[in-house]
N, C-alpha and C. Protein backbone atom coordinates (compact mmCIF):
# COMPACT_ATOMS: atom_id res chain seq x y z
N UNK A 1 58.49 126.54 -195.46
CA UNK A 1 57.25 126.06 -194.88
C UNK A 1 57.57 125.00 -193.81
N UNK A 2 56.74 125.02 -192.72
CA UNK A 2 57.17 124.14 -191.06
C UNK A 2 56.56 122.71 -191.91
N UNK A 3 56.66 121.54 -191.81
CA UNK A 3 55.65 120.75 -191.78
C UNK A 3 55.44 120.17 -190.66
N UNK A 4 53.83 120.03 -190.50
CA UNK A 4 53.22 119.87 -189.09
C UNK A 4 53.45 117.94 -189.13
N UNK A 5 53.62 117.73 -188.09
CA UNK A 5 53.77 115.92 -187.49
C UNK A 5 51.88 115.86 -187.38
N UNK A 6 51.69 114.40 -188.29
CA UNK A 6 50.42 114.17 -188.05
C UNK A 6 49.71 113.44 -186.69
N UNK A 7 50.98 113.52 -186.05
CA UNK A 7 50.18 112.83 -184.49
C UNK A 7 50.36 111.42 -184.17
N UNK A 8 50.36 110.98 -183.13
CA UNK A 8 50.32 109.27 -182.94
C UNK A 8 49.26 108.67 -183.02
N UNK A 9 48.69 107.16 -182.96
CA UNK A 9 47.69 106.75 -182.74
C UNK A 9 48.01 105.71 -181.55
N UNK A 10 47.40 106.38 -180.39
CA UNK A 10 47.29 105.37 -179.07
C UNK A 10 46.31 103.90 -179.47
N UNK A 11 46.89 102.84 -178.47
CA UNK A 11 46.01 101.87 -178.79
C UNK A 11 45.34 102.19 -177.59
N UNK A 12 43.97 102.04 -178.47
CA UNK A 12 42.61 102.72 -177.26
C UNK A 12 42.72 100.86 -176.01
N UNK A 13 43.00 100.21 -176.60
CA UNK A 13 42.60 98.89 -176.04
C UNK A 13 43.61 98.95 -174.90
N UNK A 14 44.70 98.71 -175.16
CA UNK A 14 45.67 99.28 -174.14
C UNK A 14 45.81 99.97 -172.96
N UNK A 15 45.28 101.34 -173.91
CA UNK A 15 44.89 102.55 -172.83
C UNK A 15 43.90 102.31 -171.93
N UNK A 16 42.70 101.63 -172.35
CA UNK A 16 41.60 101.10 -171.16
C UNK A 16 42.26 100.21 -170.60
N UNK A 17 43.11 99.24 -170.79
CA UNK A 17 43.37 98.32 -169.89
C UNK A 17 44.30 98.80 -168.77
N UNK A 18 45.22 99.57 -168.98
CA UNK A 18 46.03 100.59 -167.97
C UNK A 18 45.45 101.31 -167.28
N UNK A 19 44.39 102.22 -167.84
CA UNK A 19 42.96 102.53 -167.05
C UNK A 19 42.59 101.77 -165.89
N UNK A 20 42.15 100.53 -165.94
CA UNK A 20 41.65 99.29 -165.46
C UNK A 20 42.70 98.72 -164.63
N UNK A 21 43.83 98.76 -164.93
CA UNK A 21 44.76 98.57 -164.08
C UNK A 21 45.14 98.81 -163.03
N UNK A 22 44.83 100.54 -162.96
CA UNK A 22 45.21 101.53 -161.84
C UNK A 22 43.97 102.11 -161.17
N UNK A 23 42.66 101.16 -161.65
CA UNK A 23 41.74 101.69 -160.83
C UNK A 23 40.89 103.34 -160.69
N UNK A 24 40.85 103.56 -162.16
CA UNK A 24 41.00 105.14 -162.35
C UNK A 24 40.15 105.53 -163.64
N UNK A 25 39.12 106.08 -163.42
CA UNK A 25 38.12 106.41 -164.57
C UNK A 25 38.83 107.12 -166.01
N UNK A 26 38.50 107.47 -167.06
CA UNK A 26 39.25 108.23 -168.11
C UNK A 26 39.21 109.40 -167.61
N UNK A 27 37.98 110.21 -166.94
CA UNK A 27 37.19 110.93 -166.39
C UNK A 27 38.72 111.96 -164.85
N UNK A 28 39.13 111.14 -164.46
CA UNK A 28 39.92 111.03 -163.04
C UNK A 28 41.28 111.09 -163.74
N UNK A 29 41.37 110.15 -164.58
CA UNK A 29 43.13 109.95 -165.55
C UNK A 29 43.43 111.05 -166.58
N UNK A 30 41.81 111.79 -167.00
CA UNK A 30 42.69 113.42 -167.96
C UNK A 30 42.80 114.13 -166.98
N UNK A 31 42.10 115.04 -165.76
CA UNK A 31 42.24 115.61 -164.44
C UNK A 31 43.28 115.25 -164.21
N UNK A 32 44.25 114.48 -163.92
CA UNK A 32 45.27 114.00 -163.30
C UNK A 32 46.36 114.28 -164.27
N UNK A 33 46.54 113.88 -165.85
CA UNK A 33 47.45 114.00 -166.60
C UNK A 33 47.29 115.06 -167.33
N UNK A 34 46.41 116.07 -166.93
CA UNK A 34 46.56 117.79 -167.98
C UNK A 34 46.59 117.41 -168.91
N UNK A 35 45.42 116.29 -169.43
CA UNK A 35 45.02 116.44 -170.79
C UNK A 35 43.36 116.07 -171.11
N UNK A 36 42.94 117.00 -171.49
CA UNK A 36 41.47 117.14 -171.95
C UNK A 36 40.78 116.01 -171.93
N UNK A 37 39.53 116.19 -171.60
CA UNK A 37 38.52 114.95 -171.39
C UNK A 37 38.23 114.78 -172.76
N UNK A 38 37.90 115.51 -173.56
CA UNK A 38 37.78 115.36 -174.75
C UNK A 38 39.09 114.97 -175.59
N UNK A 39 39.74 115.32 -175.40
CA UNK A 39 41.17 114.92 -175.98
C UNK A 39 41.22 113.22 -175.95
N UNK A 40 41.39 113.04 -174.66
CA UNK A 40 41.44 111.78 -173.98
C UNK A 40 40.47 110.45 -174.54
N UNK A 41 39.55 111.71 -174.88
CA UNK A 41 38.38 110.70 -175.78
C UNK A 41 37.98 110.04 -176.78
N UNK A 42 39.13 111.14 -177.81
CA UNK A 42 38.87 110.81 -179.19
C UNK A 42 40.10 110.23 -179.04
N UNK A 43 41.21 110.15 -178.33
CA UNK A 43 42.30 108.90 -178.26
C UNK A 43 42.06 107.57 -177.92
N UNK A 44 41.03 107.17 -177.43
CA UNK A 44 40.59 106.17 -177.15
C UNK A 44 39.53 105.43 -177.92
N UNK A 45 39.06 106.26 -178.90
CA UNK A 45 38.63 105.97 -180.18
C UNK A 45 39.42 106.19 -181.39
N UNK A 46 40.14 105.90 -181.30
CA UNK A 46 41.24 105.63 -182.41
C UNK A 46 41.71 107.00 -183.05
N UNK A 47 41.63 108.51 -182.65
CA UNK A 47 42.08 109.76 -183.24
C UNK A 47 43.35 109.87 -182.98
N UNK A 48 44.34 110.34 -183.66
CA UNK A 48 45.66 110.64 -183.24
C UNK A 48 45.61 111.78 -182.12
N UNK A 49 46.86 111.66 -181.90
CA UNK A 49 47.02 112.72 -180.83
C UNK A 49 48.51 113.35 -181.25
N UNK A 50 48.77 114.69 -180.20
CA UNK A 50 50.01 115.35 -180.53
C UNK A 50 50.95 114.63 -179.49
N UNK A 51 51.96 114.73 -180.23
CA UNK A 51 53.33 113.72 -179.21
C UNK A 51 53.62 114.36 -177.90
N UNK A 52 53.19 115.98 -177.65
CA UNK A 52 53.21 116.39 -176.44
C UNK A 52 51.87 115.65 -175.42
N UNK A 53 50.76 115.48 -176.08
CA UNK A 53 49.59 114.69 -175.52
C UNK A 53 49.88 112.97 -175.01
N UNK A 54 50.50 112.48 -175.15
CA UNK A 54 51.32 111.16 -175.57
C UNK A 54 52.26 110.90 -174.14
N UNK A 55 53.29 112.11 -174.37
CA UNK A 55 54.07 112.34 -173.38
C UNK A 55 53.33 112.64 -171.75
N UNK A 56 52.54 113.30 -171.85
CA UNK A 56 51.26 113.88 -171.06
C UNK A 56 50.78 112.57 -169.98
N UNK A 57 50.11 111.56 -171.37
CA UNK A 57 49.74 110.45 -170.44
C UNK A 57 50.18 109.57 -169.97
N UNK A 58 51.59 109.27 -170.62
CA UNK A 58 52.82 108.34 -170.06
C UNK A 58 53.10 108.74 -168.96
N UNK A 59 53.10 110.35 -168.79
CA UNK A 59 54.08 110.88 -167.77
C UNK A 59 53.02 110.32 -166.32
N UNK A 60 51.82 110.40 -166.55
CA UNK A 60 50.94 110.26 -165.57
C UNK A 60 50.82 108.90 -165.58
N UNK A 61 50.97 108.14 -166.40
CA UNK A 61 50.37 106.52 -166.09
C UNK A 61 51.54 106.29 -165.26
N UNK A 62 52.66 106.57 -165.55
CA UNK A 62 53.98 106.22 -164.41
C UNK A 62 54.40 106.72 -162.74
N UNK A 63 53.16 107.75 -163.07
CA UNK A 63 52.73 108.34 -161.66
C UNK A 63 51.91 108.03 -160.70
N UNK A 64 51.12 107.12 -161.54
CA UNK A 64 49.94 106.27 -160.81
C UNK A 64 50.29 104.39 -160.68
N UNK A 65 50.40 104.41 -159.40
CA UNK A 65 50.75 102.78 -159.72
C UNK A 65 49.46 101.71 -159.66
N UNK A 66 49.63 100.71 -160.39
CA UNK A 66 48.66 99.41 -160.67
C UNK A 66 47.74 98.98 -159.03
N UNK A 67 46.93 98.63 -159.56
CA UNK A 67 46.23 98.51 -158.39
C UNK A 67 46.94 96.52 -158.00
N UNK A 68 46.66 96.29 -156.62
CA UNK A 68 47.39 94.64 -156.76
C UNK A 68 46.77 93.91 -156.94
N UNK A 69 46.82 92.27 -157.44
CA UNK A 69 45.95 92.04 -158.21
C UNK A 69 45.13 91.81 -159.41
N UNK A 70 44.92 92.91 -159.99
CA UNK A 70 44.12 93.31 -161.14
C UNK A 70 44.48 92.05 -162.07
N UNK A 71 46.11 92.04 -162.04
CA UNK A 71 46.25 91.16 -163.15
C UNK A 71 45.80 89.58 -163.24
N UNK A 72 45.25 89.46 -161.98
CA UNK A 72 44.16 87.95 -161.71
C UNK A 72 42.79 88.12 -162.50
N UNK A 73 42.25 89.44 -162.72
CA UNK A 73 41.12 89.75 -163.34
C UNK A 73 40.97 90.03 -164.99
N UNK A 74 41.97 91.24 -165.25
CA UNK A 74 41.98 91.68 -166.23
C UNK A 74 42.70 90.95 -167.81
N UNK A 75 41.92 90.57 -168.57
CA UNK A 75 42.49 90.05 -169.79
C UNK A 75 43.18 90.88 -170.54
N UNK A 76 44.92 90.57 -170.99
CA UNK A 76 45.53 91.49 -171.70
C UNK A 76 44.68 91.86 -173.24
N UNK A 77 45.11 92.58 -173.22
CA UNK A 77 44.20 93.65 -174.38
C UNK A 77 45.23 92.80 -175.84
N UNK A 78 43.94 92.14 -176.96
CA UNK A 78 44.23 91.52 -177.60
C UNK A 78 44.88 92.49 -178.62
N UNK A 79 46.59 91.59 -179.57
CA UNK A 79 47.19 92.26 -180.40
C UNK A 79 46.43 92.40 -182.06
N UNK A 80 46.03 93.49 -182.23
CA UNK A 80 45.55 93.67 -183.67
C UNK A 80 46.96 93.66 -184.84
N UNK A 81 46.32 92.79 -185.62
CA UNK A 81 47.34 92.64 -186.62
C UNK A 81 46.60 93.25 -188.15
N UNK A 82 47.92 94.15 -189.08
CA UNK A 82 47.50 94.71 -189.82
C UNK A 82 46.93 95.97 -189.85
């Protein structure tokens, strides 16, 4: 029997703030990284995702660079503990 990997859990907080970073809707950032709007969605509400999905949006956040700036505006995304 295969056993299936239960998936990662993105930090949604994170992920909007990298969002926010690069100036780029969730909407514009799955279009761009070949991964589902819906996909994209329930990762940002705390659903796991598959490690190929993961890979997907890294590969694209490193493709898109930070807007300049931002980091005068944007508050780092607070660390949850526990």
């Amino acid at each position: 029997m295969v056993e299936r990997r239960a998936g990662v859990r993105i930090d949604a907080d994170r992920l909007d703030y990298e969002l926010a970073r690069r100036g780029i809707s969730s909407r514009q950032f799955a279009e761009l990284s070949g991964v589902n709007e819906t996909t994209l969605s329930r990762a940002r509400h705390g659903y796991r995702v598959r490690e190929s999905t993961l890979r997907r949006i890294v590969s694209a956040m490193l493709r898109i660079p930070t807007m300049p700036g931002t980091e005068l505006l944007l508050s780092e995304p607070q660390r949850r503990t526990g």
